[in-house]
N, C-alpha and C. Protein backbone atom coordinates (compact mmCIF):
# COMPACT_ATOMS: atom_id res chain seq x y z
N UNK A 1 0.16 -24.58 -66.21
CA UNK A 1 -0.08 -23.61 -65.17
C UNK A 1 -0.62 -22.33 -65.80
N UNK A 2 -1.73 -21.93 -65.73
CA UNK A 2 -2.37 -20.43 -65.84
C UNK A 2 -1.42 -19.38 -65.42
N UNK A 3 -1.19 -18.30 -65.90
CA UNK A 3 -0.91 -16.76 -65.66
C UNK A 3 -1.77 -16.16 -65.05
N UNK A 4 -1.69 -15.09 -64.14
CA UNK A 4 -2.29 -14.44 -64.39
C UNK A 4 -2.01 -12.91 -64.45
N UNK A 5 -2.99 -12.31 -65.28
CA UNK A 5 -2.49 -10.72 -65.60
C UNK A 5 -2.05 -9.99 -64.64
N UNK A 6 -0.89 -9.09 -64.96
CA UNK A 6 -0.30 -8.26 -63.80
C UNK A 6 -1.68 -7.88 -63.32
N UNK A 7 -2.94 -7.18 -63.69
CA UNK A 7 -3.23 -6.25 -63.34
C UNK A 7 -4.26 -6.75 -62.26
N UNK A 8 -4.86 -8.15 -62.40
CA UNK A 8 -5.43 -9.09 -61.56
C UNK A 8 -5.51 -8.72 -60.33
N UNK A 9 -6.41 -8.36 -58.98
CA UNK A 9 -5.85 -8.51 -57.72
C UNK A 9 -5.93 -9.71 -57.25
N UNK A 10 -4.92 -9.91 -56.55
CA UNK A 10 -5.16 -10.97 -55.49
C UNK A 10 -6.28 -11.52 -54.60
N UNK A 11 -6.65 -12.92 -54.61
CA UNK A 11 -7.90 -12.80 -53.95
C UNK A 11 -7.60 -13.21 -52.38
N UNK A 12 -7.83 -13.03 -51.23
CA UNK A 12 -7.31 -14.17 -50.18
C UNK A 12 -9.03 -14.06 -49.92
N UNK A 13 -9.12 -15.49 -49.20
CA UNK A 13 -10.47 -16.02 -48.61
C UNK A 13 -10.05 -16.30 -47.35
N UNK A 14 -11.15 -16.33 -46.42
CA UNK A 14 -10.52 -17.24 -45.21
C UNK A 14 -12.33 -17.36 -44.07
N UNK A 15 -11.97 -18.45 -43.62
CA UNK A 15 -13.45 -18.39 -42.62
C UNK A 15 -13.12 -17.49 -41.36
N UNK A 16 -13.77 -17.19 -40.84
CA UNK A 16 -13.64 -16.66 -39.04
C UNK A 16 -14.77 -16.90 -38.13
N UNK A 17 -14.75 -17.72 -37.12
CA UNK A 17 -15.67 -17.62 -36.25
C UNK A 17 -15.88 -17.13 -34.98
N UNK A 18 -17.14 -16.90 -34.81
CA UNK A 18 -16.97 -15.54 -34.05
C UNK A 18 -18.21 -16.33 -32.73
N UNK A 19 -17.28 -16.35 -31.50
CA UNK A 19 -17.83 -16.82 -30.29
C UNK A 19 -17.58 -16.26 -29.68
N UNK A 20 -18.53 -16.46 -28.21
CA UNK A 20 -18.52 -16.14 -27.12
C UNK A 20 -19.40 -16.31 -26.25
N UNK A 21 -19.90 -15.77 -24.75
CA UNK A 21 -21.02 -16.16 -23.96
C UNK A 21 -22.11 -15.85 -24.76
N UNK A 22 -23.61 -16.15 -24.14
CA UNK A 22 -24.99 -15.93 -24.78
C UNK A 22 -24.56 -13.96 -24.63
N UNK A 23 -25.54 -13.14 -25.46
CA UNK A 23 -25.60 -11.75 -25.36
C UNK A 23 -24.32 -10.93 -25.39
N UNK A 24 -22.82 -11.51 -25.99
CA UNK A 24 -22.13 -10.88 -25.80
C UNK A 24 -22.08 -9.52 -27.20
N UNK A 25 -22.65 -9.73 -28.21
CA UNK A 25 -22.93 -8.82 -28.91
C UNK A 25 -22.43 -9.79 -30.41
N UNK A 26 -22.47 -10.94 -30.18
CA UNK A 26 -21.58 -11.78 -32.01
C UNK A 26 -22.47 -11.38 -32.84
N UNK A 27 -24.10 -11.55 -32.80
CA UNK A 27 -24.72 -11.36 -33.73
C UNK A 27 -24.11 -9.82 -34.42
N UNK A 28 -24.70 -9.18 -33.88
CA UNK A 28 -24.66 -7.95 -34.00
C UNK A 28 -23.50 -7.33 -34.50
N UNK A 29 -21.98 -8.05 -34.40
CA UNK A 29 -20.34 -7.41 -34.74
C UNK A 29 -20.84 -8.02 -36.04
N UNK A 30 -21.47 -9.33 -36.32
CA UNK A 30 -21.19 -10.32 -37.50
C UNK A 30 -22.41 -9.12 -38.62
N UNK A 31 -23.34 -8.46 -38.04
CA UNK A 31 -23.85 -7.84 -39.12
C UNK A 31 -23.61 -6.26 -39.49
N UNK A 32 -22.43 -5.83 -38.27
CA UNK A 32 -22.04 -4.55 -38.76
C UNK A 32 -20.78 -4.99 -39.52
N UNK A 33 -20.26 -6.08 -39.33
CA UNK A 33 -18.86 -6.66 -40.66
C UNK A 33 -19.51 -6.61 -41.85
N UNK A 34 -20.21 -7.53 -41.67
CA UNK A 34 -21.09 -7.95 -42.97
C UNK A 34 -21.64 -6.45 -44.01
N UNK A 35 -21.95 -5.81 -43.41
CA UNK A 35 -22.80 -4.43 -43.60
C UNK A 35 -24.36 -4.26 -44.11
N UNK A 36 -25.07 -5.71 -43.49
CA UNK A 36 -26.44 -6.00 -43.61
C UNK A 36 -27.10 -6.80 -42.30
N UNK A 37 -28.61 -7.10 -42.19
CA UNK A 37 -28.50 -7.96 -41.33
C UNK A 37 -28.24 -9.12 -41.92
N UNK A 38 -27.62 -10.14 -41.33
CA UNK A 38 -27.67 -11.65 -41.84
C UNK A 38 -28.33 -12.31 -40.11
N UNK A 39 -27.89 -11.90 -39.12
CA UNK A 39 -28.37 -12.37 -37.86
C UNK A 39 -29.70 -11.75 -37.19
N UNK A 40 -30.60 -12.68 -36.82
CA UNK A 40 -31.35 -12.05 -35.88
C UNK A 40 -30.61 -11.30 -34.47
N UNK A 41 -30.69 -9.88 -33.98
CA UNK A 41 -30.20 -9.69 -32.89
C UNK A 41 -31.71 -9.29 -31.71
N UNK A 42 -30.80 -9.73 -30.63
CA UNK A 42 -32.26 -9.84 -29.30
C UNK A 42 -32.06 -9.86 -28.33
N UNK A 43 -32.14 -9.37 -27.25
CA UNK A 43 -31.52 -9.23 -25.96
C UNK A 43 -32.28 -10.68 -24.91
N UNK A 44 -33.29 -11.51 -25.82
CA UNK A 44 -33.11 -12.60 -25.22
C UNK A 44 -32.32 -13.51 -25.50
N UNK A 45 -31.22 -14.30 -24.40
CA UNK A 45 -30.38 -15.65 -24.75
C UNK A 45 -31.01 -16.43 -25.67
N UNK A 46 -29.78 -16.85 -26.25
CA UNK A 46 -30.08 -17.72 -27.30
C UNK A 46 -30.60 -17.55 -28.75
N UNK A 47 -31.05 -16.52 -28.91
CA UNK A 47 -32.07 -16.05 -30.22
C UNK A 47 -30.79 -16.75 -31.25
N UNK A 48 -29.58 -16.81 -31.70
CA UNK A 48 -28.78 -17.77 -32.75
C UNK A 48 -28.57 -18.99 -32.23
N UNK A 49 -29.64 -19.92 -32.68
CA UNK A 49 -29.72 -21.49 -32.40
C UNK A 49 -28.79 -22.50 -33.34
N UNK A 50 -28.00 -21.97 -34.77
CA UNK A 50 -27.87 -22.43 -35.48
C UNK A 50 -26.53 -21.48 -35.69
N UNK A 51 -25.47 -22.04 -36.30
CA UNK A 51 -24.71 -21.76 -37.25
C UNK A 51 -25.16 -20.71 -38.47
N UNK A 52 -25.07 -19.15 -38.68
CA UNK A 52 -25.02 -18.65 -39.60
C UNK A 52 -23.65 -18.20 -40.09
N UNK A 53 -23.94 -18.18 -41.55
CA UNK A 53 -23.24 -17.41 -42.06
C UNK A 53 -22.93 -15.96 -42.87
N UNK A 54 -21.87 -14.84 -42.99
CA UNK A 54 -22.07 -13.80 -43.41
C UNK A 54 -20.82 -13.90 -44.14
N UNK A 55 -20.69 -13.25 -45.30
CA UNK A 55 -19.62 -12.67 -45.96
C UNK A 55 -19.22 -11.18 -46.02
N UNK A 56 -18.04 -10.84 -45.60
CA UNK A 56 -17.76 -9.32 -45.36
C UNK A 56 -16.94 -9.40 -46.47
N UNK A 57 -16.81 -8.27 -47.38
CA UNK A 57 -15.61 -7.88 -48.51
C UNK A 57 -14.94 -6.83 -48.41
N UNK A 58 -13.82 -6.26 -48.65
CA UNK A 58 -12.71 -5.66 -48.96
C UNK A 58 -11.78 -5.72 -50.26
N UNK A 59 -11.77 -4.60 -50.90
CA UNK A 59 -11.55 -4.39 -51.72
C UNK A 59 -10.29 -3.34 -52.34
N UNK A 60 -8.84 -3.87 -52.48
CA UNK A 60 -8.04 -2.67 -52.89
C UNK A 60 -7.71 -2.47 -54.39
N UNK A 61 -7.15 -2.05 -54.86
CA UNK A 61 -6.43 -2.16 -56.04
C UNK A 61 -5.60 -3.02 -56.38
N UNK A 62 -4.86 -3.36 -55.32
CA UNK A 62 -4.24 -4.92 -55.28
C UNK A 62 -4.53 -6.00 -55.17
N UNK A 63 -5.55 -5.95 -53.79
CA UNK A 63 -6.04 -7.15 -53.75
C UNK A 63 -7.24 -7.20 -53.50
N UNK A 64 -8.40 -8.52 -53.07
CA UNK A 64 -9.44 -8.22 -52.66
C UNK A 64 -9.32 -9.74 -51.66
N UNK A 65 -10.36 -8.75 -50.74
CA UNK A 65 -10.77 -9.68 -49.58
C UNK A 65 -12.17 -10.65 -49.01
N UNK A 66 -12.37 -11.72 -49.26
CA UNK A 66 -13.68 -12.28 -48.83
C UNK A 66 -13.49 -13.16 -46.82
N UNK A 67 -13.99 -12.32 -46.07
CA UNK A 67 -13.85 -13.26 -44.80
C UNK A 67 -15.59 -13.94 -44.84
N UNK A 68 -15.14 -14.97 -44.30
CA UNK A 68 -16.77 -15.45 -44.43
C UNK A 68 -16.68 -15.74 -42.78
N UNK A 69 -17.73 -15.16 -42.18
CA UNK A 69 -18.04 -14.59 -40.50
C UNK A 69 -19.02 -16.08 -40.21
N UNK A 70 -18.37 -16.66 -39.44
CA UNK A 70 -19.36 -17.58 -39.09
C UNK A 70 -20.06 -17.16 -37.10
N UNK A 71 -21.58 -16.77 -37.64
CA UNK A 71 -21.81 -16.56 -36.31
C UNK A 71 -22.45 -17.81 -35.27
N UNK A 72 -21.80 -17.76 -34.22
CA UNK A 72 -22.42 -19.29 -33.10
C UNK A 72 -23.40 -18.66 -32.44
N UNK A 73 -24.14 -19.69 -32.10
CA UNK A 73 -24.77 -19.16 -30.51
C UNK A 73 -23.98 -19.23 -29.42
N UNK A 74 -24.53 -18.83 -28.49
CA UNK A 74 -23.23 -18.47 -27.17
C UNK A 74 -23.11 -19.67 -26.75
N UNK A 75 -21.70 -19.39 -26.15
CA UNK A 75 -21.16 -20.76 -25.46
C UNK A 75 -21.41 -20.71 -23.93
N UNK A 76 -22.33 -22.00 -23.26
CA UNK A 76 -22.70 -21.72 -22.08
C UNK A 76 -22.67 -22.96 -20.91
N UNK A 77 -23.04 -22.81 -19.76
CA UNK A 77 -23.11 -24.62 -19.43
C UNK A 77 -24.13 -24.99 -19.54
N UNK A 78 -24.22 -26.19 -20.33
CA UNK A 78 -25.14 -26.92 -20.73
C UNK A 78 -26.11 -27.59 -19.67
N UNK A 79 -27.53 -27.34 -19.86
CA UNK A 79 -27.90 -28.19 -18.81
C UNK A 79 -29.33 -28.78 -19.60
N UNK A 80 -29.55 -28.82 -20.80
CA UNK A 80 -30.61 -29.83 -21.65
C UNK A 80 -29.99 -29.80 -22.60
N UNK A 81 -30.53 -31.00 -23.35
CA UNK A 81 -30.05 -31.81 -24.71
C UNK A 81 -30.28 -30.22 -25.50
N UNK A 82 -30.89 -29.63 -25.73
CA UNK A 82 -31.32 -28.47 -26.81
C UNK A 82 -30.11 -27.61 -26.36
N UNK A 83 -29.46 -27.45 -25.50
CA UNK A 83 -28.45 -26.49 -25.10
C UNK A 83 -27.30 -26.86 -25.22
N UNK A 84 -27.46 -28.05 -24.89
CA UNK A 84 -26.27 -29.17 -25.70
C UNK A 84 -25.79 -29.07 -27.09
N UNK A 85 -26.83 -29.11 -27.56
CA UNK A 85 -26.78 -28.88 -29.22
C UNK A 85 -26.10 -27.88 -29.87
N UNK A 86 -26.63 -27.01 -29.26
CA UNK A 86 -26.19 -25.32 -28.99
C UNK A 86 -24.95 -25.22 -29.15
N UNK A 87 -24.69 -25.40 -27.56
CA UNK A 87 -23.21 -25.33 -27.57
C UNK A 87 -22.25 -26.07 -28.81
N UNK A 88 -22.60 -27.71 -28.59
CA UNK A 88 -21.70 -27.95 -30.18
C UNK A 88 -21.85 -27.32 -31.05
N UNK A 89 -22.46 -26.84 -31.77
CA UNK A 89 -22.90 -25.97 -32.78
C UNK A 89 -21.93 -24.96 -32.94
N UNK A 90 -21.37 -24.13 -31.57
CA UNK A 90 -20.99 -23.35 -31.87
C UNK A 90 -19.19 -23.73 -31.83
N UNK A 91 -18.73 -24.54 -31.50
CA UNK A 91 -17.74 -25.26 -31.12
C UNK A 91 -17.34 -26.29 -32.71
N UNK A 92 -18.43 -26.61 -33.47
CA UNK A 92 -18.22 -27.10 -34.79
C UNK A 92 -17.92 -26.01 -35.53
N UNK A 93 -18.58 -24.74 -35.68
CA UNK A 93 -18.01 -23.66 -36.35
C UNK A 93 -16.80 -23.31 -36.18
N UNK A 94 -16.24 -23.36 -34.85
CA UNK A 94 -14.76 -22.99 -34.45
C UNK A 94 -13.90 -23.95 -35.17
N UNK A 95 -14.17 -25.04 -35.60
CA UNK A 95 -13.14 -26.35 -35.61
C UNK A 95 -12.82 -25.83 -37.79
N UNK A 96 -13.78 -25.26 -38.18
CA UNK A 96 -13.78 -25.28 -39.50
C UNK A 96 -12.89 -23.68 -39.98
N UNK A 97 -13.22 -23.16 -38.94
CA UNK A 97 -12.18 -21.66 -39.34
C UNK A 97 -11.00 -21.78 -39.20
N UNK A 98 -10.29 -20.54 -40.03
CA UNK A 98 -9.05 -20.26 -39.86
C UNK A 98 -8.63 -19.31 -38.37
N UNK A 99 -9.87 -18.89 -38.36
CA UNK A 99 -9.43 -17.95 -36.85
C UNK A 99 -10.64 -17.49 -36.39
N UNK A 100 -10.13 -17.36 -35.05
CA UNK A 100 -11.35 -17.13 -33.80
C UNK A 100 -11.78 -16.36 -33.49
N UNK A 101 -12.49 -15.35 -33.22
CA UNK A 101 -12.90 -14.43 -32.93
C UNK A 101 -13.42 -14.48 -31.37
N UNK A 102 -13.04 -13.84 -30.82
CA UNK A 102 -13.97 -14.39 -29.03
C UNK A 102 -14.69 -13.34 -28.71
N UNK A 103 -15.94 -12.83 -28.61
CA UNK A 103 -16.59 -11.18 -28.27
C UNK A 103 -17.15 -11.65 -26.98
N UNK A 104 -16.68 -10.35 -26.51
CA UNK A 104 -16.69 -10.38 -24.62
C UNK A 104 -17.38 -8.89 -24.32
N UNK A 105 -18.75 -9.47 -23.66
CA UNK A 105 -19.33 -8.05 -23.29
C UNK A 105 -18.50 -7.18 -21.62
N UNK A 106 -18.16 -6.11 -22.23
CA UNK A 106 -16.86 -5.75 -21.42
C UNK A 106 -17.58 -4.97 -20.05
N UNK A 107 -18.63 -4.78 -20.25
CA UNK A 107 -19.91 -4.30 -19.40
C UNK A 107 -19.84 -5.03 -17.67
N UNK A 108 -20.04 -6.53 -18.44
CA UNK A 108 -20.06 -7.45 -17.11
C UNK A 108 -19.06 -6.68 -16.03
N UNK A 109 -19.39 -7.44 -14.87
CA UNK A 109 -18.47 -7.18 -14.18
C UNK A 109 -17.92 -8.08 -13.83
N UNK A 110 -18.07 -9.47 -14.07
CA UNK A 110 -17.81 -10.54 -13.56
C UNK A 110 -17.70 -11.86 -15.18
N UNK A 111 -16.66 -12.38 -15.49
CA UNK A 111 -16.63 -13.08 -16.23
C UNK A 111 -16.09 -14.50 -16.34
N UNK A 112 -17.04 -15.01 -14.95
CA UNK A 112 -16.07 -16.77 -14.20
C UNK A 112 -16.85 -17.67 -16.29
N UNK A 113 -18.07 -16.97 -17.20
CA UNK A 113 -18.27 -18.37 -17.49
C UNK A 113 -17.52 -18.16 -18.89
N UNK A 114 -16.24 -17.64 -19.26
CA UNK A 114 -15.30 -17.33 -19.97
C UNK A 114 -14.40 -18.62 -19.88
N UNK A 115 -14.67 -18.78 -18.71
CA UNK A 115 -13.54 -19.45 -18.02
C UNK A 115 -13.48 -20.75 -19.15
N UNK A 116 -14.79 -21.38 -19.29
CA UNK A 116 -14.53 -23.24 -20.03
C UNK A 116 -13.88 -22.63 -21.68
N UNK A 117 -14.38 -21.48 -21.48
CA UNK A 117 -14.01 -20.74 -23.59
C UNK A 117 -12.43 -20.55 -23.51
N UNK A 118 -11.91 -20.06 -22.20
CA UNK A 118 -10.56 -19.75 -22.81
C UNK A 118 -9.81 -20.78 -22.47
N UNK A 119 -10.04 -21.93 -21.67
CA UNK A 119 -9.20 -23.27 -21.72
C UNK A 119 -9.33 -24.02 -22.97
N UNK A 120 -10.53 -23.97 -23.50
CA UNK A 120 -10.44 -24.88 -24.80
C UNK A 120 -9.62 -23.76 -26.10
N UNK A 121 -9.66 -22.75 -25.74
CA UNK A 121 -9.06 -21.78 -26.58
C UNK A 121 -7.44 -21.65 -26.64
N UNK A 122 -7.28 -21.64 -25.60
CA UNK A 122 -5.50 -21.67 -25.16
C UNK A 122 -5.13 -23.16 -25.69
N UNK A 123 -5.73 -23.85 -26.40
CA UNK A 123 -5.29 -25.40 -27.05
C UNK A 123 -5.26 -25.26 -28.77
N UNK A 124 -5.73 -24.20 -28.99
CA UNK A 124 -6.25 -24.28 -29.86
C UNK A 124 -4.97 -23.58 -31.23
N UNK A 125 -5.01 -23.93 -32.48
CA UNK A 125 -3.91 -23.34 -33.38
C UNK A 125 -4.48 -22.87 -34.16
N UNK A 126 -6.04 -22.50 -34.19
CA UNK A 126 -6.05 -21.35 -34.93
C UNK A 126 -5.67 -20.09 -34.57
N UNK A 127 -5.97 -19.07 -35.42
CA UNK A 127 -5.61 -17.40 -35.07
C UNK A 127 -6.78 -17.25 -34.29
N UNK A 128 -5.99 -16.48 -32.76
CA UNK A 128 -7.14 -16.27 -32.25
C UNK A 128 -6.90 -14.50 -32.23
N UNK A 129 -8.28 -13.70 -31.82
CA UNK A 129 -8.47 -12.66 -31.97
C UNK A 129 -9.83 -12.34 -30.90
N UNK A 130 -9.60 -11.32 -29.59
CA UNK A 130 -10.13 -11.03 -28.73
C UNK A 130 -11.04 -9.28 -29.19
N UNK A 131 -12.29 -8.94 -29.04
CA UNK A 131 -13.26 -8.47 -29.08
C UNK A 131 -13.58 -7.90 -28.07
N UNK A 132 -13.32 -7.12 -27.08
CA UNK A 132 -14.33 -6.49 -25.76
C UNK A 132 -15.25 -5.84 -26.86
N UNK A 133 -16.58 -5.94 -26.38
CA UNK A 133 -17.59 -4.80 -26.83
C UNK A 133 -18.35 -4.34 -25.69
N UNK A 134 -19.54 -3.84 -26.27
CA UNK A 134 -19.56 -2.78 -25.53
C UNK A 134 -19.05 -1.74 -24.70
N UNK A 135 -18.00 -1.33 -25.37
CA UNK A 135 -16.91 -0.41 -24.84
C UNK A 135 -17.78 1.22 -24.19
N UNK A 136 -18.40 1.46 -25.11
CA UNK A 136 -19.10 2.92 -25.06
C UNK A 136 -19.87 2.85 -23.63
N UNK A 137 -19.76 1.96 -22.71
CA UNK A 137 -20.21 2.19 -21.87
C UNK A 137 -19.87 1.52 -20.55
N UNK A 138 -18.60 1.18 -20.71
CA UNK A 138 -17.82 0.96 -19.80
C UNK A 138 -16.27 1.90 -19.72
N UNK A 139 -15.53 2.25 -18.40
CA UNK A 139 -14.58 2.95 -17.83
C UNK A 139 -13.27 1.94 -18.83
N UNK A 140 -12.36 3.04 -18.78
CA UNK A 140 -11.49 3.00 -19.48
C UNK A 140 -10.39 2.22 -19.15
N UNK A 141 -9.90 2.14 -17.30
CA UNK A 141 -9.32 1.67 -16.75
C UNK A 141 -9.68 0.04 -16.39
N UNK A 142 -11.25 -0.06 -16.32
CA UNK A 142 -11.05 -1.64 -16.19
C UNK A 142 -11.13 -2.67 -17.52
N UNK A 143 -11.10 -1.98 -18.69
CA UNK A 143 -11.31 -2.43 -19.95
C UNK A 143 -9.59 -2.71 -19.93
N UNK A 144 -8.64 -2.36 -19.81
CA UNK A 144 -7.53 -2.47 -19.96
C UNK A 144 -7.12 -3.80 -18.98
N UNK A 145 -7.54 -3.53 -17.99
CA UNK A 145 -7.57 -4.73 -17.31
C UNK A 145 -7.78 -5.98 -17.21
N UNK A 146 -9.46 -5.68 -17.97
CA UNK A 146 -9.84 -7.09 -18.86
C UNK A 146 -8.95 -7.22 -19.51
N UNK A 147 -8.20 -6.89 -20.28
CA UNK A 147 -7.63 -7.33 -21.96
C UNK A 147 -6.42 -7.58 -21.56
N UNK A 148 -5.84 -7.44 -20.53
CA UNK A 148 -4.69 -8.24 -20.18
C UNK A 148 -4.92 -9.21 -19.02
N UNK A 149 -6.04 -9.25 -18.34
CA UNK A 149 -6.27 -11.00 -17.73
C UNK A 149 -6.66 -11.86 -18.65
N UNK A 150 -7.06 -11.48 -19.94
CA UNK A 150 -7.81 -12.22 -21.13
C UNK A 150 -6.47 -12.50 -21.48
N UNK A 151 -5.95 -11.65 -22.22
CA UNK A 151 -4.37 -11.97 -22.99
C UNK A 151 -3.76 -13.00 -22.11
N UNK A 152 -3.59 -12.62 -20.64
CA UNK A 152 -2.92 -13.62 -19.78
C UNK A 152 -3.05 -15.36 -19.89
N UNK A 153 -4.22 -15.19 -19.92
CA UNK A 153 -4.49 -16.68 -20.33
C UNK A 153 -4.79 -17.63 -21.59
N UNK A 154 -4.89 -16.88 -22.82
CA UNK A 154 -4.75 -16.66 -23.75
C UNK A 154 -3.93 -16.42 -24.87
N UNK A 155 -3.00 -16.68 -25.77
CA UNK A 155 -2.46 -15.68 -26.18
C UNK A 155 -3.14 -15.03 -27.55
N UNK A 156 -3.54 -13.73 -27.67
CA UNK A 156 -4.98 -13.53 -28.60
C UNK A 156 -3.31 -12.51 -29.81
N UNK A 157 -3.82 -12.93 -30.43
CA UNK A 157 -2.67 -12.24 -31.77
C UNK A 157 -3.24 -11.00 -31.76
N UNK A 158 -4.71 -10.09 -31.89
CA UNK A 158 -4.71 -8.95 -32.02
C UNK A 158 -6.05 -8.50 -30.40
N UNK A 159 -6.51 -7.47 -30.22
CA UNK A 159 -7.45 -7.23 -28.84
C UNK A 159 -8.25 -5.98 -30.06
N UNK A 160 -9.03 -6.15 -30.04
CA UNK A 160 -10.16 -4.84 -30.56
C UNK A 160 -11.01 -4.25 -29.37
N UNK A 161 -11.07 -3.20 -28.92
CA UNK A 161 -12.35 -2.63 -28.28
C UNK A 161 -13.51 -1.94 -29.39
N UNK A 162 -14.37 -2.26 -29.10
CA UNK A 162 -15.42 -1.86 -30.35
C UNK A 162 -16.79 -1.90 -29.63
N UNK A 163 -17.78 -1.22 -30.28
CA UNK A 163 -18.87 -1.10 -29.86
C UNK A 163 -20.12 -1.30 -30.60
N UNK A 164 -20.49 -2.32 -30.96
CA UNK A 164 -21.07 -3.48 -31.93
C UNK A 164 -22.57 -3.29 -31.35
């Protein structure tokens, strides 16, 4: 068995994937984590057809941190084989992480197509972790609201509001 030096930090690794509807802002959280672009971002659906990946680091004196950000394309209802694809795509990334990330544009006013994400989510044993974004431009009172009909059905271990 190897030693290693007191003075060594600790390393922890871990994957995270980061879903949600088309345009909810994943690209875009996954390249302000990251602190580069790694994603194309675009206000047309769909622009992440594929599975990317980003590595974000953290760094203490104790320890150091590598999360590796896996970004999906949005999860949506499928209605062609190419959207099909899509969707698995982003649903294979989920199956390989340690924890979930769900980003929810908090803007909407209406969020019925959440609905197929948080049933397969509420099954699920990874760490999950809830995202409203676009906060900076939504009221204060119905953001709270969201995040406990989300929690409700859900149980999300941490809620971030952020503005990605």
């Amino acid at each position: 068995m190897t030693e290693t030096p007191a003075n060594t930090p600790l390393l922890h690794c871990g994957v995270v994937a980061v879903i949600g509807t088309p345009n909810a802002g994943k690209s875009t959280l996954v390249n302000a984590l990251v602190g580069q672009k790694v994603a194309i971002v675009s206000s047309k659906k769909q622009t992440t057809r594929a599975r990317l990946l980003g590595i974000a680091l953290a760094k203490t004196d104790t320890a150091a941190t590598q999360i590796i950000l896996a970004d999906t394309p949005g999860i949506f209802d499928p209605q062609r084989r190419l959207d099909r694809a899509m969707v698995s795509a982003a649903w294979e990334g989920a199956h390989e992480a340690d924890a979930i990330v769900l980003v929810v544009d908090a803007r909407k006013k209406r969020h019925d197509d959440l609905e197929p994400i948080l049933t397969t989510l509420a099954g699920r044993r990874e760490r999950r972790i809830l995202v409203l974004n676009k906060v900076d431009t939504t009221a204060k009172e119905p953001l709270l609201v969201l995040a406990q009909d989300l929690t409700a059905k859900v149980p999300f271990e941490e809620v971030f509001f952020v503005s990605a």
